[in-house]
C-alpha atoms as a PDB file:
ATOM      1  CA  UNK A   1      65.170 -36.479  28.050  1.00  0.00           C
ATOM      2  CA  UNK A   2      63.981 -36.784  24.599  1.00  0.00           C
ATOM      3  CA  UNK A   3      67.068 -38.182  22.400  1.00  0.00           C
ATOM      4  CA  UNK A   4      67.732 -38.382  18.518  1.00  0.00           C
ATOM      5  CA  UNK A   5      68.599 -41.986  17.179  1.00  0.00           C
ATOM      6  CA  UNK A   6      71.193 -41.871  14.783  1.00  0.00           C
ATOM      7  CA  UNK A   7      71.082 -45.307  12.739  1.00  0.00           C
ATOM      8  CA  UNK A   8      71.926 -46.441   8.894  1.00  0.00           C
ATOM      9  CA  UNK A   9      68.560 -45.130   7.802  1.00  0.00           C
ATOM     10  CA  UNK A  10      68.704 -41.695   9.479  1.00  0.00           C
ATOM     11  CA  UNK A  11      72.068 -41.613   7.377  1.00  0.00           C
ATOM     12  CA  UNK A  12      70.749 -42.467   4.276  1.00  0.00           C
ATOM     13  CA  UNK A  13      67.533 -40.880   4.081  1.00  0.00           C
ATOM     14  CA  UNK A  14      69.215 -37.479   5.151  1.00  0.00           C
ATOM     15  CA  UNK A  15      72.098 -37.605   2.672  1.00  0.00           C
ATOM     16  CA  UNK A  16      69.562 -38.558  -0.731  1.00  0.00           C
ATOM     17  CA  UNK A  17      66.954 -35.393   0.510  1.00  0.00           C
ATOM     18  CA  UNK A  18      70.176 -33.085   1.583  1.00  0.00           C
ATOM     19  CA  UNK A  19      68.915 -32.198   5.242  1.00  0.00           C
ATOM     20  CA  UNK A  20      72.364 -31.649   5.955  1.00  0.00           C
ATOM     21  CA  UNK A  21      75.420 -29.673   4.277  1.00  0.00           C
ATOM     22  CA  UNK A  22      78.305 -31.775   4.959  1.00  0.00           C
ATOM     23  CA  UNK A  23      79.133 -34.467   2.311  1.00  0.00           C
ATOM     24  CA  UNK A  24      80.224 -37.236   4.746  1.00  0.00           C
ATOM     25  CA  UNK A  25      79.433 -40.763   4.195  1.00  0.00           C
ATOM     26  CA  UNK A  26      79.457 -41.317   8.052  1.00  0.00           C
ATOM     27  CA  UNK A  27      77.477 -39.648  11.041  1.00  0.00           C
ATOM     28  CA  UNK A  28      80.331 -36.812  12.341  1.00  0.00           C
ATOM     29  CA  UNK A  29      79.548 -34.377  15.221  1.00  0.00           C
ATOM     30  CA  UNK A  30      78.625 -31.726  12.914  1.00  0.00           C
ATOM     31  CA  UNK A  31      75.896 -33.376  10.731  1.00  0.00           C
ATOM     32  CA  UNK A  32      74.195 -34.931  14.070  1.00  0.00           C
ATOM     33  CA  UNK A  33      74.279 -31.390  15.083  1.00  0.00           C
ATOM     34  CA  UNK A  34      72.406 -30.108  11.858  1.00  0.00           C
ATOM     35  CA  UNK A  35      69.912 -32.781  12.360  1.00  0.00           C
ATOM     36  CA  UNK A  36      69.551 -32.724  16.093  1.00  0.00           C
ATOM     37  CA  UNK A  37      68.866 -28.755  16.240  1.00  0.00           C
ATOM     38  CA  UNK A  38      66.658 -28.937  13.044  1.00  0.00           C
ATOM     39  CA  UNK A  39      64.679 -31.305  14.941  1.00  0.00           C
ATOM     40  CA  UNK A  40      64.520 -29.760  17.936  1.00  0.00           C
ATOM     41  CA  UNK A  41      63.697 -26.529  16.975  1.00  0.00           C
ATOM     42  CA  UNK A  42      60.903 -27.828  15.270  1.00  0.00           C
ATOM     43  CA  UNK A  43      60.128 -29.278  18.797  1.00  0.00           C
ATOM     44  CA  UNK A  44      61.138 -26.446  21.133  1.00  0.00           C
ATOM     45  CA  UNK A  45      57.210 -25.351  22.346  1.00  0.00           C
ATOM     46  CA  UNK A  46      56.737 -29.170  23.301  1.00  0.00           C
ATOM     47  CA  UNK A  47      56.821 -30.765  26.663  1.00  0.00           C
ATOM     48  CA  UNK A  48      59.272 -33.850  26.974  1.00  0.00           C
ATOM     49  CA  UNK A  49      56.366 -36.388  26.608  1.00  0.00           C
ATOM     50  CA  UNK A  50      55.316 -34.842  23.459  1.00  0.00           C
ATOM     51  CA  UNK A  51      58.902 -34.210  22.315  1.00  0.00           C
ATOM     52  CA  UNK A  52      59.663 -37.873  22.803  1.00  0.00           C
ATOM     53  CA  UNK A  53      56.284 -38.904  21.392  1.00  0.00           C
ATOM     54  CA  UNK A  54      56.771 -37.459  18.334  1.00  0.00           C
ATOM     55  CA  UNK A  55      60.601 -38.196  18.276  1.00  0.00           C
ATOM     56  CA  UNK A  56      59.309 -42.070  17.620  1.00  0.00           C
ATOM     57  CA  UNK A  57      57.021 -41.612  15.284  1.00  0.00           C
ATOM     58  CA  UNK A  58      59.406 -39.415  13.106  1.00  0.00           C
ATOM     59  CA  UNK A  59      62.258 -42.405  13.656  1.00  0.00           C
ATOM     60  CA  UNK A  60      59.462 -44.945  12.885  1.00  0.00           C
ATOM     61  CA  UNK A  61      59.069 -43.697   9.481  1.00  0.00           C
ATOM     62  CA  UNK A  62      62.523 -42.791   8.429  1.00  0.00           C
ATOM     63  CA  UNK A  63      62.947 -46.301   9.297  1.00  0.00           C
ATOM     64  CA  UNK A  64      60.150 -47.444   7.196  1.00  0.00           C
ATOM     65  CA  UNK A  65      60.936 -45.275   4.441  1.00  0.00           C
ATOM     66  CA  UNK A  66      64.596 -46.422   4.323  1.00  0.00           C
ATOM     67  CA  UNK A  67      63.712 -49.954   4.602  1.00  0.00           C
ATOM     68  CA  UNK A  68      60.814 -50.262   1.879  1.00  0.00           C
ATOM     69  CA  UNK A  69      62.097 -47.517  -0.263  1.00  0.00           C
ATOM     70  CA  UNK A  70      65.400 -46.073   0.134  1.00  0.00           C
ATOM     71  CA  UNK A  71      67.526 -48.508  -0.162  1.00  0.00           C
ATOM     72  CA  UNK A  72      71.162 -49.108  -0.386  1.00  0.00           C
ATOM     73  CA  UNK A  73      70.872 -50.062  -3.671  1.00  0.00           C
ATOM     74  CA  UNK A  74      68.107 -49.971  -5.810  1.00  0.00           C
ATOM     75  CA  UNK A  75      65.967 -47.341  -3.947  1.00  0.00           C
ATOM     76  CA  UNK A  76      62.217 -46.259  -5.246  1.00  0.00           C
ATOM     77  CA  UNK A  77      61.889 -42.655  -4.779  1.00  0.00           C
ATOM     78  CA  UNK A  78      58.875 -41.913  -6.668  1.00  0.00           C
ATOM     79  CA  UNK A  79      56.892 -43.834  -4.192  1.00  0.00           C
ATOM     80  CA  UNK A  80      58.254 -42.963  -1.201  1.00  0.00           C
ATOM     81  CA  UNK A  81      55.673 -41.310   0.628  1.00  0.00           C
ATOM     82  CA  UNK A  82      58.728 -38.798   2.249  1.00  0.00           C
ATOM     83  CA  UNK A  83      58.776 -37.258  -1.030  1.00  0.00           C
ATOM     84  CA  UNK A  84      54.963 -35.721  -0.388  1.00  0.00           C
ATOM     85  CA  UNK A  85      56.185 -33.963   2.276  1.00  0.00           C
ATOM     86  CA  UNK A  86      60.112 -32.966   1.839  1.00  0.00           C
ATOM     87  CA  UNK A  87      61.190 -30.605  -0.392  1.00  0.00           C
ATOM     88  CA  UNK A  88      64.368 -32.010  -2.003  1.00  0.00           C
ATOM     89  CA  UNK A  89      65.367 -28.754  -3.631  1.00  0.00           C
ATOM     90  CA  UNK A  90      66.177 -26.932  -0.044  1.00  0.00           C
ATOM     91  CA  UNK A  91      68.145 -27.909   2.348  1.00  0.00           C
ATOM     92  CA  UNK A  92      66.144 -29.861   4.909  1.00  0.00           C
ATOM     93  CA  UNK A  93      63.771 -27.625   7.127  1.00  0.00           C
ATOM     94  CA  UNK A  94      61.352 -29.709   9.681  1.00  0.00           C
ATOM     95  CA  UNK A  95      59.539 -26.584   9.984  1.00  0.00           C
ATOM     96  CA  UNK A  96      58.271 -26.607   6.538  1.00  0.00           C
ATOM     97  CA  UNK A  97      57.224 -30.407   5.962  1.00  0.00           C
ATOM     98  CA  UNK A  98      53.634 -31.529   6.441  1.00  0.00           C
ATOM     99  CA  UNK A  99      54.390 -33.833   9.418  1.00  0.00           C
ATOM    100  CA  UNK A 100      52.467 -33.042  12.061  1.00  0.00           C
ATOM    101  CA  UNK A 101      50.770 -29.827  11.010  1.00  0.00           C
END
């Protein structure tokens, strides 16, 4: 069963481009929910192989992203490449980013 991993950069990433509405500094039931059925929405027509196939890749470059460019400190927004495809004026909507399509 295809899973979403729920680390530092997951956090950090989602809190700087809003893709969820609570205001937490910590992972809480109700923003893992926000992120986990934006997600899988996005994934609903896809068999579990594809699900989970694309469930690493999107984990792989959150993690990328976070570790090269948003940072704890000092992050580099203007060349993170998430910032191509996110919208950071909306709140977060998988549907609508260019990953994938």
């Amino acid at each position: 069963m295809p899973f979403v991993i729920f680390d530092e950069y997951l956090l950090r990433v989602s809190k700087r481009h809003r893709w969820f509405t609570d205001d937490s500094s910590k992972w809480n039931a109700g923003n893992k929910k926000e992120i986990e059925d934006s997600i899988f929405n996005w994934l609903i027509r896809c068999d579990d192989e594809t699900k989970s196939k694309r469930l690493k890749a999107i984990h792989a470059i959150i993690n990328d992203c976070g570790n090269l460019y948003c940072k704890k400190e000092g992050s580099n927004c203007k060349k993170c490449p998430l910032s191509k495809v996110l919208n950071n004026n909306e709140h977060f909507n998988i549907t609508q980013t260019k990953l994938f399509n």
